[in-house]
N, C-alpha and C. Protein backbone atom coordinates (compact mmCIF):
# COMPACT_ATOMS: atom_id res chain seq x y z
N UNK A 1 -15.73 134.83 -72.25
CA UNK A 1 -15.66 136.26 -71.98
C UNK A 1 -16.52 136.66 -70.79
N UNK A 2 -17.40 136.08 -70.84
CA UNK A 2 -18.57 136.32 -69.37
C UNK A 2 -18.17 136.01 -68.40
N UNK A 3 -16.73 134.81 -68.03
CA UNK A 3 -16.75 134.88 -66.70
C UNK A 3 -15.82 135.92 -66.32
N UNK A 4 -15.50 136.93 -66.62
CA UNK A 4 -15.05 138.38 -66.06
C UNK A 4 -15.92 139.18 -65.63
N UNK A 5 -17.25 139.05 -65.79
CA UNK A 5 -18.11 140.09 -65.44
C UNK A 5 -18.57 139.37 -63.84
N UNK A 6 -18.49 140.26 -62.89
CA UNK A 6 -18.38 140.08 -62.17
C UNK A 6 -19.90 140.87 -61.16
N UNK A 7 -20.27 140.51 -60.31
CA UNK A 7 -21.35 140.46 -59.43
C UNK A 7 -20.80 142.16 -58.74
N UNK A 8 -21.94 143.20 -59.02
CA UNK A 8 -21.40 144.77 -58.15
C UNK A 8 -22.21 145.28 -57.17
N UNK A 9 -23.33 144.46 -57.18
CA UNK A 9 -24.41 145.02 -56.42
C UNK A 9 -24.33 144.73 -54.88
N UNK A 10 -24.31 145.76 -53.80
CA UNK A 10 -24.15 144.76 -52.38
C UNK A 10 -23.14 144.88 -52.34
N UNK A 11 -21.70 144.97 -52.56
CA UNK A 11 -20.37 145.73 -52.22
C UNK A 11 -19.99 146.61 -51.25
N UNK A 12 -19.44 146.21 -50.06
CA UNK A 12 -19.02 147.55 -49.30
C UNK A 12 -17.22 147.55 -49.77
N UNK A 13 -16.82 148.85 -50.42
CA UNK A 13 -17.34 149.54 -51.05
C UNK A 13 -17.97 149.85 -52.18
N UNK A 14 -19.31 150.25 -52.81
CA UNK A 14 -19.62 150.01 -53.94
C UNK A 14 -18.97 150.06 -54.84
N UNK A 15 -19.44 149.37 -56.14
CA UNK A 15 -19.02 149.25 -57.35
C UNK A 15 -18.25 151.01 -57.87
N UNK A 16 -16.91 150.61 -58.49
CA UNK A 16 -16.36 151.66 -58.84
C UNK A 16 -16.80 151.85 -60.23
N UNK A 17 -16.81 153.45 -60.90
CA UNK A 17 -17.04 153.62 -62.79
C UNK A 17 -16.35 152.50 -63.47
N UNK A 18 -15.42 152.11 -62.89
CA UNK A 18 -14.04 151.91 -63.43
C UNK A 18 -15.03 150.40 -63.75
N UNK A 19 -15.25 149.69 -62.47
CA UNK A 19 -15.64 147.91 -62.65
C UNK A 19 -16.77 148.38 -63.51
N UNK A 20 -17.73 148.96 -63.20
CA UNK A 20 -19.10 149.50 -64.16
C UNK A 20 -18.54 149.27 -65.63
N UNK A 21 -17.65 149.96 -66.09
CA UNK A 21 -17.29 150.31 -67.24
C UNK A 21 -16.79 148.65 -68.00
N UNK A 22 -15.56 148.22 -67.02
CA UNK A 22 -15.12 146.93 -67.32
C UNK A 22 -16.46 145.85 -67.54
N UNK A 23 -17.42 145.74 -66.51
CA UNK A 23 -18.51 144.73 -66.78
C UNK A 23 -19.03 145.18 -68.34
N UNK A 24 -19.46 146.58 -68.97
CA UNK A 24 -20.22 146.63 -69.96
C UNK A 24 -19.40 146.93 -71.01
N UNK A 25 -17.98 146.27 -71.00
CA UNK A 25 -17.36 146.21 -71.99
C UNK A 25 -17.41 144.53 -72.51
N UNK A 26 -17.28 143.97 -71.24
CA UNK A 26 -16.99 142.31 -71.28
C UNK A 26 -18.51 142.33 -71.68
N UNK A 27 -19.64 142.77 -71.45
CA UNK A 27 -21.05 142.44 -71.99
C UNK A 27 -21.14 142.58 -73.47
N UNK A 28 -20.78 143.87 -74.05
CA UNK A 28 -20.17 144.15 -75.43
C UNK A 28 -19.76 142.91 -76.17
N UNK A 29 -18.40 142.94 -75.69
CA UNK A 29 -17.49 141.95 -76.23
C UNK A 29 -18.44 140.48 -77.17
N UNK A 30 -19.16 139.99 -75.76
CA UNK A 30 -19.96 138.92 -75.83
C UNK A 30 -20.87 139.14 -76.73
N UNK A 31 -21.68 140.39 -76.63
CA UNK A 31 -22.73 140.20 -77.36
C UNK A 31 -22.14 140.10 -78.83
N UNK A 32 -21.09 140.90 -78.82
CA UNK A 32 -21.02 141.49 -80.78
C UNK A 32 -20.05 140.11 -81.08
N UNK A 33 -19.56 139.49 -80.22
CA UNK A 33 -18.90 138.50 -80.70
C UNK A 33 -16.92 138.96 -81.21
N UNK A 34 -16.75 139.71 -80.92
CA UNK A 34 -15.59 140.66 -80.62
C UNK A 34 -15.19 141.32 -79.82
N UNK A 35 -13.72 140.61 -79.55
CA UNK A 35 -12.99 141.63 -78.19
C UNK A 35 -12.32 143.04 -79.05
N UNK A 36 -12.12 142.82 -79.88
CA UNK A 36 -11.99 144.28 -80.27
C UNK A 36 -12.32 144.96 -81.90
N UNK A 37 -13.10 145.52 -81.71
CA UNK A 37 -13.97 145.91 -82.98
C UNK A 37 -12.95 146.49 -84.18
N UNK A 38 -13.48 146.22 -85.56
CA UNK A 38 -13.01 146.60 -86.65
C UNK A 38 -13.18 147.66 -86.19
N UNK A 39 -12.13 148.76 -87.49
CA UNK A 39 -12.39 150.20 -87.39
C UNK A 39 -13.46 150.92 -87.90
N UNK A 40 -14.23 150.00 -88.88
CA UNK A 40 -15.46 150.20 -89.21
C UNK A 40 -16.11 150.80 -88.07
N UNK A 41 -16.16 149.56 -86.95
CA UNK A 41 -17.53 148.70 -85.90
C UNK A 41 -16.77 149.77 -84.87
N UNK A 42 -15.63 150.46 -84.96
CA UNK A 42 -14.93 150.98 -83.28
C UNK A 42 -15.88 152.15 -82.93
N UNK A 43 -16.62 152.98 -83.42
CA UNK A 43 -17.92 153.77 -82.87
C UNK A 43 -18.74 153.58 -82.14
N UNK A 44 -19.43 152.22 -83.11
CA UNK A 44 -20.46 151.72 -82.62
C UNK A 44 -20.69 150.83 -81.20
N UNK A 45 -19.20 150.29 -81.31
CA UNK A 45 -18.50 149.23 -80.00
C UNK A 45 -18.26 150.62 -78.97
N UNK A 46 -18.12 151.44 -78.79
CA UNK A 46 -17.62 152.34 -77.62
C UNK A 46 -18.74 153.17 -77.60
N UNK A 47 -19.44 153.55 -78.10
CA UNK A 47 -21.03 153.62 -78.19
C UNK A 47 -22.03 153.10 -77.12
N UNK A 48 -22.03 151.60 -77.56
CA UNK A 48 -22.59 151.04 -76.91
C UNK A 48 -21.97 150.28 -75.36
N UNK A 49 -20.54 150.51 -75.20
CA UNK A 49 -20.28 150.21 -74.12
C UNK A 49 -20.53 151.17 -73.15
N UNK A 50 -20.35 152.58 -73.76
CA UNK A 50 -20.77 153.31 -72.93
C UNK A 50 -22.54 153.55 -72.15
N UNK A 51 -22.97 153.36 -72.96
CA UNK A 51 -24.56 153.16 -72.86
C UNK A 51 -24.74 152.17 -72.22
N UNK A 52 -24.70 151.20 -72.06
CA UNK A 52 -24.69 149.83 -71.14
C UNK A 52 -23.73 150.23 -69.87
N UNK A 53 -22.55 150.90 -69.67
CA UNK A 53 -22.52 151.49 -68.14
C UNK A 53 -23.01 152.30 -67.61
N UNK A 54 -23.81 153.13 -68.27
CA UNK A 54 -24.95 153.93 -67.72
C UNK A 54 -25.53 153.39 -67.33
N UNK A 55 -26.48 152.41 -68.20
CA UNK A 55 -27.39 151.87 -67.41
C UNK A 55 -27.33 150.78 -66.52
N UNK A 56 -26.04 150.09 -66.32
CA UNK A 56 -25.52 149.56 -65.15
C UNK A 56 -25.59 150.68 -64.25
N UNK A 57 -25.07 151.63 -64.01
CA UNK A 57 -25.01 152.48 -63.00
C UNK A 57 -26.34 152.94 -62.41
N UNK A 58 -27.03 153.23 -63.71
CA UNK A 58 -28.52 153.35 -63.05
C UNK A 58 -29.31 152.13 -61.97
N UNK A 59 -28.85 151.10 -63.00
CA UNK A 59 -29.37 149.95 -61.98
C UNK A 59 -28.85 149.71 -60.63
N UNK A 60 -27.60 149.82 -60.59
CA UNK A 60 -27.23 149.73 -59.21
C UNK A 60 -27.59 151.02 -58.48
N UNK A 61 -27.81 152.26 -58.96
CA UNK A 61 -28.10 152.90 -57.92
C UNK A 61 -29.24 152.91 -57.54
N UNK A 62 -30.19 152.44 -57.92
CA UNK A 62 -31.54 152.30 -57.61
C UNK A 62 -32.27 150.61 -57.27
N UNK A 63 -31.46 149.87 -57.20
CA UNK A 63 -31.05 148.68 -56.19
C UNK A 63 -31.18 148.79 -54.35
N UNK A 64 -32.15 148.09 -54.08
CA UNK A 64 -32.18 148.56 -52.77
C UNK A 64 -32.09 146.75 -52.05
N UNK A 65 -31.97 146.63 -50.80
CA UNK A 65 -31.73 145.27 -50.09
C UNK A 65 -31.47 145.39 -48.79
N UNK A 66 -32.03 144.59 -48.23
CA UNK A 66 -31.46 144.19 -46.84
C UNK A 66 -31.03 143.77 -46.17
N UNK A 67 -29.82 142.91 -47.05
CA UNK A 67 -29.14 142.04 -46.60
C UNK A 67 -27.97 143.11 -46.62
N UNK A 68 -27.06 142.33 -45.05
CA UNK A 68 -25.59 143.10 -45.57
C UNK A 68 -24.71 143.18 -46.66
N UNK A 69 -24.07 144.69 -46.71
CA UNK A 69 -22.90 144.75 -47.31
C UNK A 69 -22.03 143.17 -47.57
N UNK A 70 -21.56 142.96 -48.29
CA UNK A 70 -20.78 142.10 -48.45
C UNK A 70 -18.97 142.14 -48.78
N UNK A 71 -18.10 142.06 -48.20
CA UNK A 71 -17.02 142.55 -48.18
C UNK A 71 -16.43 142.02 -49.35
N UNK A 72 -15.72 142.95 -50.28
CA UNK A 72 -15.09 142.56 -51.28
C UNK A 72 -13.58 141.45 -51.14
N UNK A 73 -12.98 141.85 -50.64
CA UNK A 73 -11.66 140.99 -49.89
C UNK A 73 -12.24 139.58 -49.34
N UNK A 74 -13.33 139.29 -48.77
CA UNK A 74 -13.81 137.70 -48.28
C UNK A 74 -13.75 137.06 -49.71
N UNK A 75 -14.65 137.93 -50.39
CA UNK A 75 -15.65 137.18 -51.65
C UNK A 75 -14.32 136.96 -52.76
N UNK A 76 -13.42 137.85 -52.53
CA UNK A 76 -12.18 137.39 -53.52
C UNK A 76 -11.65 136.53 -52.74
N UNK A 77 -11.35 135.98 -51.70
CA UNK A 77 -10.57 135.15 -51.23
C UNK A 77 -11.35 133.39 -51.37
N UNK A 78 -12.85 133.89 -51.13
CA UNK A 78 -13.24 132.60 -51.57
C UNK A 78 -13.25 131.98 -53.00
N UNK A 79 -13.31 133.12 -53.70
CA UNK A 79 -13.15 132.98 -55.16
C UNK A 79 -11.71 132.44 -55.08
N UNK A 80 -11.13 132.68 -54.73
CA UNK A 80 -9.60 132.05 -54.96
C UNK A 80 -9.70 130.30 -54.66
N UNK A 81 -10.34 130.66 -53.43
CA UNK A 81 -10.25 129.11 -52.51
C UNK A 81 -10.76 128.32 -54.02
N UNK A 82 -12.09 128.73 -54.37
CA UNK A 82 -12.88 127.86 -55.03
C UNK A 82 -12.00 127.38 -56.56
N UNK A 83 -11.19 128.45 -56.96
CA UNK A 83 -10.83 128.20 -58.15
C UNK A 83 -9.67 127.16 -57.81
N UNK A 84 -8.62 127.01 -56.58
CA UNK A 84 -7.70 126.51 -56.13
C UNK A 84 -8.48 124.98 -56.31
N UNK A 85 -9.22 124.96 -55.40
CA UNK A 85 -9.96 123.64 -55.42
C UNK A 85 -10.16 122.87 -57.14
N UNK A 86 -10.90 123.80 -57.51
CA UNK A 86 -10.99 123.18 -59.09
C UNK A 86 -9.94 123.12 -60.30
N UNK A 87 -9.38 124.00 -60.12
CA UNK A 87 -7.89 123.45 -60.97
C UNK A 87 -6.98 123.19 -60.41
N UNK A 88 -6.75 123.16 -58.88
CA UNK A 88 -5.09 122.69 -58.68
C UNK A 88 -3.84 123.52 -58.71
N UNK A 89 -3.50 124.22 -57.73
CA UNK A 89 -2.13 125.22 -58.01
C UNK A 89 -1.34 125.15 -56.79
């Protein structure tokens, strides 16, 4: 489940709510050990996903660096290269 969560910090353009939201759901997931919560647990699971993209958001906005932006379109294309390489397609 973790390798979906994906690296947001340093992005030109930054991280959208949307990926924010997706990373601290896939963090969820992992921690509780469920991709999708009983109806009991469905509160507590959207609860806490929400609370964990807050404070993703907090963290990245208060993230500072001096290295460049990093272009999203390279870093997916090498991601491609790399996965091509290791499984074969």
């Amino acid at each position: 489940m973790c390798r979906n969560i994906r690296q947001l910090h340093n992005f030109a353009p930054p991280a959208t709510s949307e990926e924010v939201q997706a990373a601290a759901l896939q963090y969820v997931r992992k921690v509780s050990g469920a991709t999708k919560p009983s109806r009991a647990n469905e509160e507590a699971f959207a609860h806490a996903v929400e609370e964990i993209a807050q404070a993703t958001q907090r963290l990245l906005d208060a993230l500072v660096t001096t290295a460049p932006s990093r272009d999203r379109d390279v870093e997916a294309a090498k991601a491609r290269e790399r996965a091509r390489l290791r499984y074969g397609s």
